[in-house]
PDB file of N, CA and C in Angstrom:
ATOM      1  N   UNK A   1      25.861 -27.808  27.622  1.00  0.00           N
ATOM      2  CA  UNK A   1      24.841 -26.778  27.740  1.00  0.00           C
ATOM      3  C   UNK A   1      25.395 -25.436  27.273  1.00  0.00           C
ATOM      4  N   UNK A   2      24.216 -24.653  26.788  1.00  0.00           N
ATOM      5  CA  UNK A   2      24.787 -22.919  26.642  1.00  0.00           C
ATOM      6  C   UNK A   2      23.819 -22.357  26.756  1.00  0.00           C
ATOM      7  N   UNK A   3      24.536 -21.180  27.301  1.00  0.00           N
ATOM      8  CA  UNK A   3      23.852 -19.915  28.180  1.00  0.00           C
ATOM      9  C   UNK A   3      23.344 -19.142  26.748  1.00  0.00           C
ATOM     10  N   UNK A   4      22.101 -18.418  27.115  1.00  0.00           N
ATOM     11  CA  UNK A   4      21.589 -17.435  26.599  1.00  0.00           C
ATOM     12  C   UNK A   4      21.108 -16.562  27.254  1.00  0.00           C
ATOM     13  N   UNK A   5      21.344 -14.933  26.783  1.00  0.00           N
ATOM     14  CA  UNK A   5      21.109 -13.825  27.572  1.00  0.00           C
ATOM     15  C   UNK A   5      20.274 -13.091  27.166  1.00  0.00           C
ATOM     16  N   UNK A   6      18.889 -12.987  27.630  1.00  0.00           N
ATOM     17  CA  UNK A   6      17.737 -12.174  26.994  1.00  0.00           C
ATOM     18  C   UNK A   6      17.933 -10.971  27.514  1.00  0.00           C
ATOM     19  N   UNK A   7      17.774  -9.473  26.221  1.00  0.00           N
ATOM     20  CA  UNK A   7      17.711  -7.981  27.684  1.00  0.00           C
ATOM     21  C   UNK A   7      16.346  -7.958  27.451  1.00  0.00           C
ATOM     22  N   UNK A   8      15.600  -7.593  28.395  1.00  0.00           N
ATOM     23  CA  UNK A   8      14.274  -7.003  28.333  1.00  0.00           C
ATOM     24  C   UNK A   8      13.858  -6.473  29.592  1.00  0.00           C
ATOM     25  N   UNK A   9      13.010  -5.145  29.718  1.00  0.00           N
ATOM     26  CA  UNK A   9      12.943  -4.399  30.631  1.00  0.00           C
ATOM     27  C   UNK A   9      12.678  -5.005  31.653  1.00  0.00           C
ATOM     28  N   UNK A  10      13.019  -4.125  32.804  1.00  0.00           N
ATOM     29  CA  UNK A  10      12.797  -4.635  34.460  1.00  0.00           C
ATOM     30  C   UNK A  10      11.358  -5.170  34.529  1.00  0.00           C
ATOM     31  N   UNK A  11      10.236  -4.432  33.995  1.00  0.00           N
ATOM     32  CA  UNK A  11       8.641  -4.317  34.421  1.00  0.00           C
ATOM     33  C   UNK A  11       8.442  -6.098  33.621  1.00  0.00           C
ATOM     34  N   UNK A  12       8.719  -5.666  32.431  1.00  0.00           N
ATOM     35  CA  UNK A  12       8.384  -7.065  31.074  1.00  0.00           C
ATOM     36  C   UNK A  12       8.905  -8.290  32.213  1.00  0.00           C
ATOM     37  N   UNK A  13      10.010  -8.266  32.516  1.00  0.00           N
ATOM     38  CA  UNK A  13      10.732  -9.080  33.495  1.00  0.00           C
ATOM     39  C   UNK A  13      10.127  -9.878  34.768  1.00  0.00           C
ATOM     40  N   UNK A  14       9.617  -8.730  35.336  1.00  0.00           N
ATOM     41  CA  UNK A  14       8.806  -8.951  36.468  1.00  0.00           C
ATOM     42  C   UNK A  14       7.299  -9.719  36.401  1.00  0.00           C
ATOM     43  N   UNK A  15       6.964  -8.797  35.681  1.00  0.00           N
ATOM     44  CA  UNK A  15       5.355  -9.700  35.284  1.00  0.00           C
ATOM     45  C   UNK A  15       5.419 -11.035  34.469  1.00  0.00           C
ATOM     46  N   UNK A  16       6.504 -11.190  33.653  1.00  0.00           N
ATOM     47  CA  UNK A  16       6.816 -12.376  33.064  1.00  0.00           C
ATOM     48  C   UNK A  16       7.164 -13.415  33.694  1.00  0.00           C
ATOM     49  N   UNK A  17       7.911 -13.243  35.050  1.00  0.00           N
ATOM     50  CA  UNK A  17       8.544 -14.266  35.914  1.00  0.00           C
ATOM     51  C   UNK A  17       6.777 -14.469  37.045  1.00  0.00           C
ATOM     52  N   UNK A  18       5.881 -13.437  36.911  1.00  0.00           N
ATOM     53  CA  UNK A  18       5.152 -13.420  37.866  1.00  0.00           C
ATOM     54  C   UNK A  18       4.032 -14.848  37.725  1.00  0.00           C
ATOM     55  N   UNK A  19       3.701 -14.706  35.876  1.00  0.00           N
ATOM     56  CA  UNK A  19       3.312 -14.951  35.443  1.00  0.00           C
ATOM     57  C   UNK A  19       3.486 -17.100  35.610  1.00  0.00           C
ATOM     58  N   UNK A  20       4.814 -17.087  35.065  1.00  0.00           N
ATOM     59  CA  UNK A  20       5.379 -18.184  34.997  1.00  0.00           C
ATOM     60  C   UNK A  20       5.201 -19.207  36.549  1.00  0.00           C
ATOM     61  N   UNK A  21       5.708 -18.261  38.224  1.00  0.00           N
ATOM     62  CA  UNK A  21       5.342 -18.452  38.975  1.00  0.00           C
ATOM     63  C   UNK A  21       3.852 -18.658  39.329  1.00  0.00           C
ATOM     64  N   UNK A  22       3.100 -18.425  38.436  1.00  0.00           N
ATOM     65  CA  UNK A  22       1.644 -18.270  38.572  1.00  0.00           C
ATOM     66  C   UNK A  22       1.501 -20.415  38.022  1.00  0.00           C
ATOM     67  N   UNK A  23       2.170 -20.458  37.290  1.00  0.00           N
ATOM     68  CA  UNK A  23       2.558 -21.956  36.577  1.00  0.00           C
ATOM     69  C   UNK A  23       2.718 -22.598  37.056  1.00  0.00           C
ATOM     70  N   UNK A  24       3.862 -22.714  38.002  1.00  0.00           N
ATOM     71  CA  UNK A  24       5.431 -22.910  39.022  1.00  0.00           C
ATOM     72  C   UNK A  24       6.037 -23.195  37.794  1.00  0.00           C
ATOM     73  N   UNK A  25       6.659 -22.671  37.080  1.00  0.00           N
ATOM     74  CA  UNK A  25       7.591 -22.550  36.404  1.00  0.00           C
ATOM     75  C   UNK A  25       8.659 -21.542  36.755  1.00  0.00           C
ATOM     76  N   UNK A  26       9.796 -20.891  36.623  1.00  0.00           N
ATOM     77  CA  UNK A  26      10.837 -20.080  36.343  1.00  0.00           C
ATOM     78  C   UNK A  26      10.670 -20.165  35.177  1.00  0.00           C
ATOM     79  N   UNK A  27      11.542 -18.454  34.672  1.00  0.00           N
ATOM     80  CA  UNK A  27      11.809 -18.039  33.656  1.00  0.00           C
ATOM     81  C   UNK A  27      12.967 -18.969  32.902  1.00  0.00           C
ATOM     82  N   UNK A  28      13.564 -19.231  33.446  1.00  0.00           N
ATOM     83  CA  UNK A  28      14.715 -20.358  32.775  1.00  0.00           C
ATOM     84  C   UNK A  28      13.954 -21.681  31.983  1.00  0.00           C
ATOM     85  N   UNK A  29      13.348 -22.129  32.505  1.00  0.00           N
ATOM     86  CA  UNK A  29      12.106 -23.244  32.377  1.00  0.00           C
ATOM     87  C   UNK A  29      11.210 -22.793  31.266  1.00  0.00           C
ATOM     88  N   UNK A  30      10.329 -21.783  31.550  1.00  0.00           N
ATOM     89  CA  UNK A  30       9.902 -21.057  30.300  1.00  0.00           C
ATOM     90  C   UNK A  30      10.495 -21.145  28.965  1.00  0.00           C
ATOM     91  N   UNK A  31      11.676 -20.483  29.066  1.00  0.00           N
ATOM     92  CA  UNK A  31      12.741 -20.318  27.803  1.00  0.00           C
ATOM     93  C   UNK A  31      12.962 -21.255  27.810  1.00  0.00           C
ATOM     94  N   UNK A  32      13.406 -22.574  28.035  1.00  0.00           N
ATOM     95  CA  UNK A  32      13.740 -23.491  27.650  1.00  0.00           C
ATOM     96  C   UNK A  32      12.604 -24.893  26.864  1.00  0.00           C
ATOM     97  N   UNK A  33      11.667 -24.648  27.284  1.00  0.00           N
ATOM     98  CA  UNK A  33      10.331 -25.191  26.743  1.00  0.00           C
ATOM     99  C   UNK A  33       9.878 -24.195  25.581  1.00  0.00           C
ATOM    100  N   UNK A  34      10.480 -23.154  25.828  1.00  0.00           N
ATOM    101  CA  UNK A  34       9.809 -22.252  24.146  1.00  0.00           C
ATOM    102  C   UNK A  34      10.765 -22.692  23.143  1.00  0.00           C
ATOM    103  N   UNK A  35      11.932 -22.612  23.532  1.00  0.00           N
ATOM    104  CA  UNK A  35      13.413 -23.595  22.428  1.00  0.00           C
ATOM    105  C   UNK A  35      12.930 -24.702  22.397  1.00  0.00           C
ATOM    106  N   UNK A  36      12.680 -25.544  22.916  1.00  0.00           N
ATOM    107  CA  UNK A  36      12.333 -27.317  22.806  1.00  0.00           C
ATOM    108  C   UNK A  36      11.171 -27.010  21.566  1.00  0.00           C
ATOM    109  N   UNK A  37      10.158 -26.176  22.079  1.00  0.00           N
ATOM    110  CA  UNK A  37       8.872 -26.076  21.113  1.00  0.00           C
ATOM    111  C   UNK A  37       9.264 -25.530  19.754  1.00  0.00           C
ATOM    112  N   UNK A  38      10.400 -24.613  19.551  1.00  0.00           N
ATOM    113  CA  UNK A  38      10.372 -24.189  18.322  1.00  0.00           C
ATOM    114  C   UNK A  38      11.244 -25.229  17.547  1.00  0.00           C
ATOM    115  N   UNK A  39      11.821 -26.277  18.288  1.00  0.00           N
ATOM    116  CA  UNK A  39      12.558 -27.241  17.426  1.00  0.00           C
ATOM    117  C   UNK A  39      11.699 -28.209  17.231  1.00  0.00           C
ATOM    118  N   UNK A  40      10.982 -28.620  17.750  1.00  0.00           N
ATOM    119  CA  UNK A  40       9.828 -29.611  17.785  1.00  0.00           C
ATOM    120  C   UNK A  40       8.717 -29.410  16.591  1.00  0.00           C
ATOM    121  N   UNK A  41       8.199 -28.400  16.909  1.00  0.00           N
ATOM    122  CA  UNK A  41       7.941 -27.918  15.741  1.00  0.00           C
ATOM    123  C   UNK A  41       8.212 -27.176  14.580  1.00  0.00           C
ATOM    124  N   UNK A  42       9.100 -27.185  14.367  1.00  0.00           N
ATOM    125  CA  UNK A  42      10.256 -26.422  12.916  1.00  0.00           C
ATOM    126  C   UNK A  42       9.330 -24.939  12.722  1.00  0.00           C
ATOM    127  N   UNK A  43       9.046 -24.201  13.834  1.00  0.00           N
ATOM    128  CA  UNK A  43       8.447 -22.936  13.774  1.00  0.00           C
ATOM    129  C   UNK A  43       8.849 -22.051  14.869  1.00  0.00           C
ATOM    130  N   UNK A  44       8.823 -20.592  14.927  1.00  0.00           N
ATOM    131  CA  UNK A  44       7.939 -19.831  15.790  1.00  0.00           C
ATOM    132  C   UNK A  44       6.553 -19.682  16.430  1.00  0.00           C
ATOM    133  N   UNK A  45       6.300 -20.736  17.090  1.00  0.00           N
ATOM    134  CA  UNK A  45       5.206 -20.808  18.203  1.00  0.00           C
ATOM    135  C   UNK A  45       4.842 -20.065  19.013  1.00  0.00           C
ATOM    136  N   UNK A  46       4.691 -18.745  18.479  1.00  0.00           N
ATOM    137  CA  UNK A  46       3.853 -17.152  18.930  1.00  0.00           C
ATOM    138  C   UNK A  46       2.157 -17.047  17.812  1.00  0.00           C
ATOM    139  N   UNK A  47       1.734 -16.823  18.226  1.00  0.00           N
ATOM    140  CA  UNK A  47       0.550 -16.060  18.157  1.00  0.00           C
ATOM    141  C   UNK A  47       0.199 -14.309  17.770  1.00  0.00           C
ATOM    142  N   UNK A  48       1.005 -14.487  16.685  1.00  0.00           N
ATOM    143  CA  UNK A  48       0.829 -12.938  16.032  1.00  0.00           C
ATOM    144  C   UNK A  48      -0.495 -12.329  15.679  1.00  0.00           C
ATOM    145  N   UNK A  49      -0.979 -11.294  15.949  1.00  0.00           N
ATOM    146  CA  UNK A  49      -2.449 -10.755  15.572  1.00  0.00           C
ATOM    147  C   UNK A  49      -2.614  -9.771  16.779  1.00  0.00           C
ATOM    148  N   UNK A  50      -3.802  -8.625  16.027  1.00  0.00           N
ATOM    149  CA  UNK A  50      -4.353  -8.097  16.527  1.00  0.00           C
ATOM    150  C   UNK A  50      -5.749  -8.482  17.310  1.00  0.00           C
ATOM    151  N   UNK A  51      -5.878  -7.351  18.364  1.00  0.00           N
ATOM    152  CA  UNK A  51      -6.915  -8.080  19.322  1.00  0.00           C
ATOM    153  C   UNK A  51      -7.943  -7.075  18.577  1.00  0.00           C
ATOM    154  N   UNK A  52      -9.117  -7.939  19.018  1.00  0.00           N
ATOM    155  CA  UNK A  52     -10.456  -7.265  18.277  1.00  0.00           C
ATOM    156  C   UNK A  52     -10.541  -5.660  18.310  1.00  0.00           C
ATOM    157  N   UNK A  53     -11.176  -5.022  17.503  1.00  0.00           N
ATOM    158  CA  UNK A  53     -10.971  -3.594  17.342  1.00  0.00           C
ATOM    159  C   UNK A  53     -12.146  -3.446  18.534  1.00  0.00           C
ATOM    160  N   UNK A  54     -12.270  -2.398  19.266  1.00  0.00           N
ATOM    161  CA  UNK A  54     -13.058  -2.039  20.165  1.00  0.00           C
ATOM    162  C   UNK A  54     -14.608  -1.617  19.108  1.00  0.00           C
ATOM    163  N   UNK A  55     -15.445  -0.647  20.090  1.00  0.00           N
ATOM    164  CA  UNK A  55     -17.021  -0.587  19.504  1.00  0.00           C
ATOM    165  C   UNK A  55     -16.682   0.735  18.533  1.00  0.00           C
ATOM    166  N   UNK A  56     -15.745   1.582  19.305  1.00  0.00           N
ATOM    167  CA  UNK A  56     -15.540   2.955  18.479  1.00  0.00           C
ATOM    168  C   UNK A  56     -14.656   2.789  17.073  1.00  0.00           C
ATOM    169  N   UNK A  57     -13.912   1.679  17.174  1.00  0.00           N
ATOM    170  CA  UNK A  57     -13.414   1.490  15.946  1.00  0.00           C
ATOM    171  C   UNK A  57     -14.176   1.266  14.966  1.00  0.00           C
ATOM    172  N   UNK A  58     -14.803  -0.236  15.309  1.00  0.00           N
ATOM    173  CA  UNK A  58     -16.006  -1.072  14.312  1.00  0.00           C
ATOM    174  C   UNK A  58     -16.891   0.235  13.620  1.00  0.00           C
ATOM    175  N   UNK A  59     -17.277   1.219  14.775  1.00  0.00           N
ATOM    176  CA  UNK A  59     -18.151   2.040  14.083  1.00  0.00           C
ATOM    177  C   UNK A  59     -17.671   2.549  13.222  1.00  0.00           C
ATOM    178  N   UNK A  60     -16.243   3.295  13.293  1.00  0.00           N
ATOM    179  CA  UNK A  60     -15.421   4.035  12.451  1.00  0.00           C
ATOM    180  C   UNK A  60     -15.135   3.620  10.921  1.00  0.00           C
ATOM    181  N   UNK A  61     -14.789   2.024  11.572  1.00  0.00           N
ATOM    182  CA  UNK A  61     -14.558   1.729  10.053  1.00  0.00           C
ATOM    183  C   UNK A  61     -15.731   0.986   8.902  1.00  0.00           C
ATOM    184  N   UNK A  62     -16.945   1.298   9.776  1.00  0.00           N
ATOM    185  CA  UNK A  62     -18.329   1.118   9.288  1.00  0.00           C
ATOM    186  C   UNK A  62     -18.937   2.399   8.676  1.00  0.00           C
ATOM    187  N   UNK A  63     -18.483   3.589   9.069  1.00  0.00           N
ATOM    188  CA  UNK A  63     -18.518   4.984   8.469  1.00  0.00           C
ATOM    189  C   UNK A  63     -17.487   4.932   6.958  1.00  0.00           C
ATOM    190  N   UNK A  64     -16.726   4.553   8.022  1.00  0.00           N
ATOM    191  CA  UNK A  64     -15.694   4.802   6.379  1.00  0.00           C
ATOM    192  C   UNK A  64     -16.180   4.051   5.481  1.00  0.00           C
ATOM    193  N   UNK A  65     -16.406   2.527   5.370  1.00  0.00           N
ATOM    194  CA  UNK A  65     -16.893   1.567   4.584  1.00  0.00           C
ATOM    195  C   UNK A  65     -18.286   2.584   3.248  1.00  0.00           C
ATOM    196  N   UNK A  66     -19.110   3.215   4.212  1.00  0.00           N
ATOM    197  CA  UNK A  66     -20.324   4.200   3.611  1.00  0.00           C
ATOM    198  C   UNK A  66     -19.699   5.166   2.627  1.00  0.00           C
ATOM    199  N   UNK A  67     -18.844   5.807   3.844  1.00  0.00           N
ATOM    200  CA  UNK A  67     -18.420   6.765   2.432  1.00  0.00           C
ATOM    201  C   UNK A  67     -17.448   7.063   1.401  1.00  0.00           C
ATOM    202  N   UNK A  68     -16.495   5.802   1.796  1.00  0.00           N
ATOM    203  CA  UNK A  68     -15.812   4.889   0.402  1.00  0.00           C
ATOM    204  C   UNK A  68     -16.977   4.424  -0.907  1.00  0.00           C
ATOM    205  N   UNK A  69     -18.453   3.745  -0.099  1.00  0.00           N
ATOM    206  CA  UNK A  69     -19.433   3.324  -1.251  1.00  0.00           C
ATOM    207  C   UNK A  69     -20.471   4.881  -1.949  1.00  0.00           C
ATOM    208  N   UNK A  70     -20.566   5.740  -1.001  1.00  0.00           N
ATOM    209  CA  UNK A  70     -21.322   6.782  -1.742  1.00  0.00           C
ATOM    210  C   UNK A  70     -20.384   7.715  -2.096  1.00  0.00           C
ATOM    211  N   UNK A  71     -19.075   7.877  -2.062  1.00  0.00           N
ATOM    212  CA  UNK A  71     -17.878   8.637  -2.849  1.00  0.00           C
ATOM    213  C   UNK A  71     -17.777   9.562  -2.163  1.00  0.00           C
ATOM    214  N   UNK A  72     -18.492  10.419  -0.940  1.00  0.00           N
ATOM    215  CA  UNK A  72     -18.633  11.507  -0.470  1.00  0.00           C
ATOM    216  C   UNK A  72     -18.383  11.206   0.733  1.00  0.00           C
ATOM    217  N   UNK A  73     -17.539  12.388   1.557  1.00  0.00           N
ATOM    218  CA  UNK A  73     -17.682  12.461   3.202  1.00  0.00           C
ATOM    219  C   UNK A  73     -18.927  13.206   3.907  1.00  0.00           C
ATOM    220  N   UNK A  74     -18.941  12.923   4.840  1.00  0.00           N
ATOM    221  CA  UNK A  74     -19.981  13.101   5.900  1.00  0.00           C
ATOM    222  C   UNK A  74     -20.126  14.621   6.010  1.00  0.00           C
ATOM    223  N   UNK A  75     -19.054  15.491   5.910  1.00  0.00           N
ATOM    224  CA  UNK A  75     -18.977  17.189   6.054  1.00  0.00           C
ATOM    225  C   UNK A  75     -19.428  17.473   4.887  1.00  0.00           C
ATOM    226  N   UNK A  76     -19.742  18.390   4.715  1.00  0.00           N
ATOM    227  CA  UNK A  76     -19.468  19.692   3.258  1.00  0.00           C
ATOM    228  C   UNK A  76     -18.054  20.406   3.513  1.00  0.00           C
ATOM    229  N   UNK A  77     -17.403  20.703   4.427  1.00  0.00           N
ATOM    230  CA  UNK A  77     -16.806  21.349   4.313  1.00  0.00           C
ATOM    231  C   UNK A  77     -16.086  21.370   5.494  1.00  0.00           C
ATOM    232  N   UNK A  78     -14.463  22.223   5.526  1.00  0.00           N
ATOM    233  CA  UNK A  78     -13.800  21.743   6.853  1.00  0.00           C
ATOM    234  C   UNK A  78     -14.387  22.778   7.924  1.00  0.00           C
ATOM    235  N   UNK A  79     -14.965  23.497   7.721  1.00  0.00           N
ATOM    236  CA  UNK A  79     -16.074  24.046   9.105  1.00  0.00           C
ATOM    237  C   UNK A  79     -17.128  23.527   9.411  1.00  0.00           C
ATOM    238  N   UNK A  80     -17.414  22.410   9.163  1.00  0.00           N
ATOM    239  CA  UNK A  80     -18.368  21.350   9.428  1.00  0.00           C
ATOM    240  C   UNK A  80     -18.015  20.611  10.164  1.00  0.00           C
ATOM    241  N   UNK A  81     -16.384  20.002   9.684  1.00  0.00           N
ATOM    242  CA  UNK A  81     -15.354  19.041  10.845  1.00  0.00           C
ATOM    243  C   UNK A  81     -15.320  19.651  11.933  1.00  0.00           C
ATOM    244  N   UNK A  82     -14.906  20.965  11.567  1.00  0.00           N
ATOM    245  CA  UNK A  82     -14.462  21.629  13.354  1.00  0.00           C
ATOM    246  C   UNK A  82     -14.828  21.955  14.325  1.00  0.00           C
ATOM    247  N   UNK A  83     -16.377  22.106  12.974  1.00  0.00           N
ATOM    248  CA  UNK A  83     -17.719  22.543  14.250  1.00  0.00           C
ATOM    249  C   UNK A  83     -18.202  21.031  15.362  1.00  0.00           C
ATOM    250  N   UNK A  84     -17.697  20.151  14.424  1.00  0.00           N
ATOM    251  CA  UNK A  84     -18.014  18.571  15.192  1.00  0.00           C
ATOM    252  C   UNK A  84     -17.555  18.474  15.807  1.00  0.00           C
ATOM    253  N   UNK A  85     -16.267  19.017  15.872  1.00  0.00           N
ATOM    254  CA  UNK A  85     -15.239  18.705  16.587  1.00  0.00           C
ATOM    255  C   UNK A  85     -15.003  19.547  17.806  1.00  0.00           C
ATOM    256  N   UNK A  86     -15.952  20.755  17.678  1.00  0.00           N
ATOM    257  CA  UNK A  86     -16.284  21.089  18.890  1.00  0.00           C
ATOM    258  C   UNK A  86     -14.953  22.355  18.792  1.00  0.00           C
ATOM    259  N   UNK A  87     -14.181  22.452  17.896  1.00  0.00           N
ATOM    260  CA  UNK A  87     -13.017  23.643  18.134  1.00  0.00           C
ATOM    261  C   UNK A  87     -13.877  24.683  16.956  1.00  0.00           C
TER     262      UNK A  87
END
């Protein structure tokens, strides 16, 4: 057998072991089924991606989408922004 030493913060630590206990697993157990899995499957078996953009984004980048297609921004001018902007 050989030891491996993960650092990762106290909090990451805690909720991670909380988590696992939520399983009945230990963290040792964990890590050792994520090694079995990445040899098993000749990969990294994570789940990379972003989580859905919220409503204020979608809108945002539904504005932008407009005025990328009509060539023009939404202001005339940067006292138009600021006035939106409330400063």
């Amino acid at each position: 057998m050989a030891s491996v030493t993960v650092r990762v913060d106290e909090s990451t630590k805690e909720r991670a072991a909380e988590i696992a206990e939520d399983f009945g697993f230990d963290l040792s157990s964990v890590t050792r089924a994520f090694y079995r899995q990445i040899v098993r499957e000749n990969r990294i078996p994570l789940n990379l991606s972003y989580g859905e953009p919220n409503r204020e984004s979608l809108e945002a980048l539904r504005e932008a989408a407009q005025i990328a297609e009509r060539g023009t921004s939404r202001f005339a001018d940067a006292d138009e922004v600021f006035h939106a902007l409330g400063i």
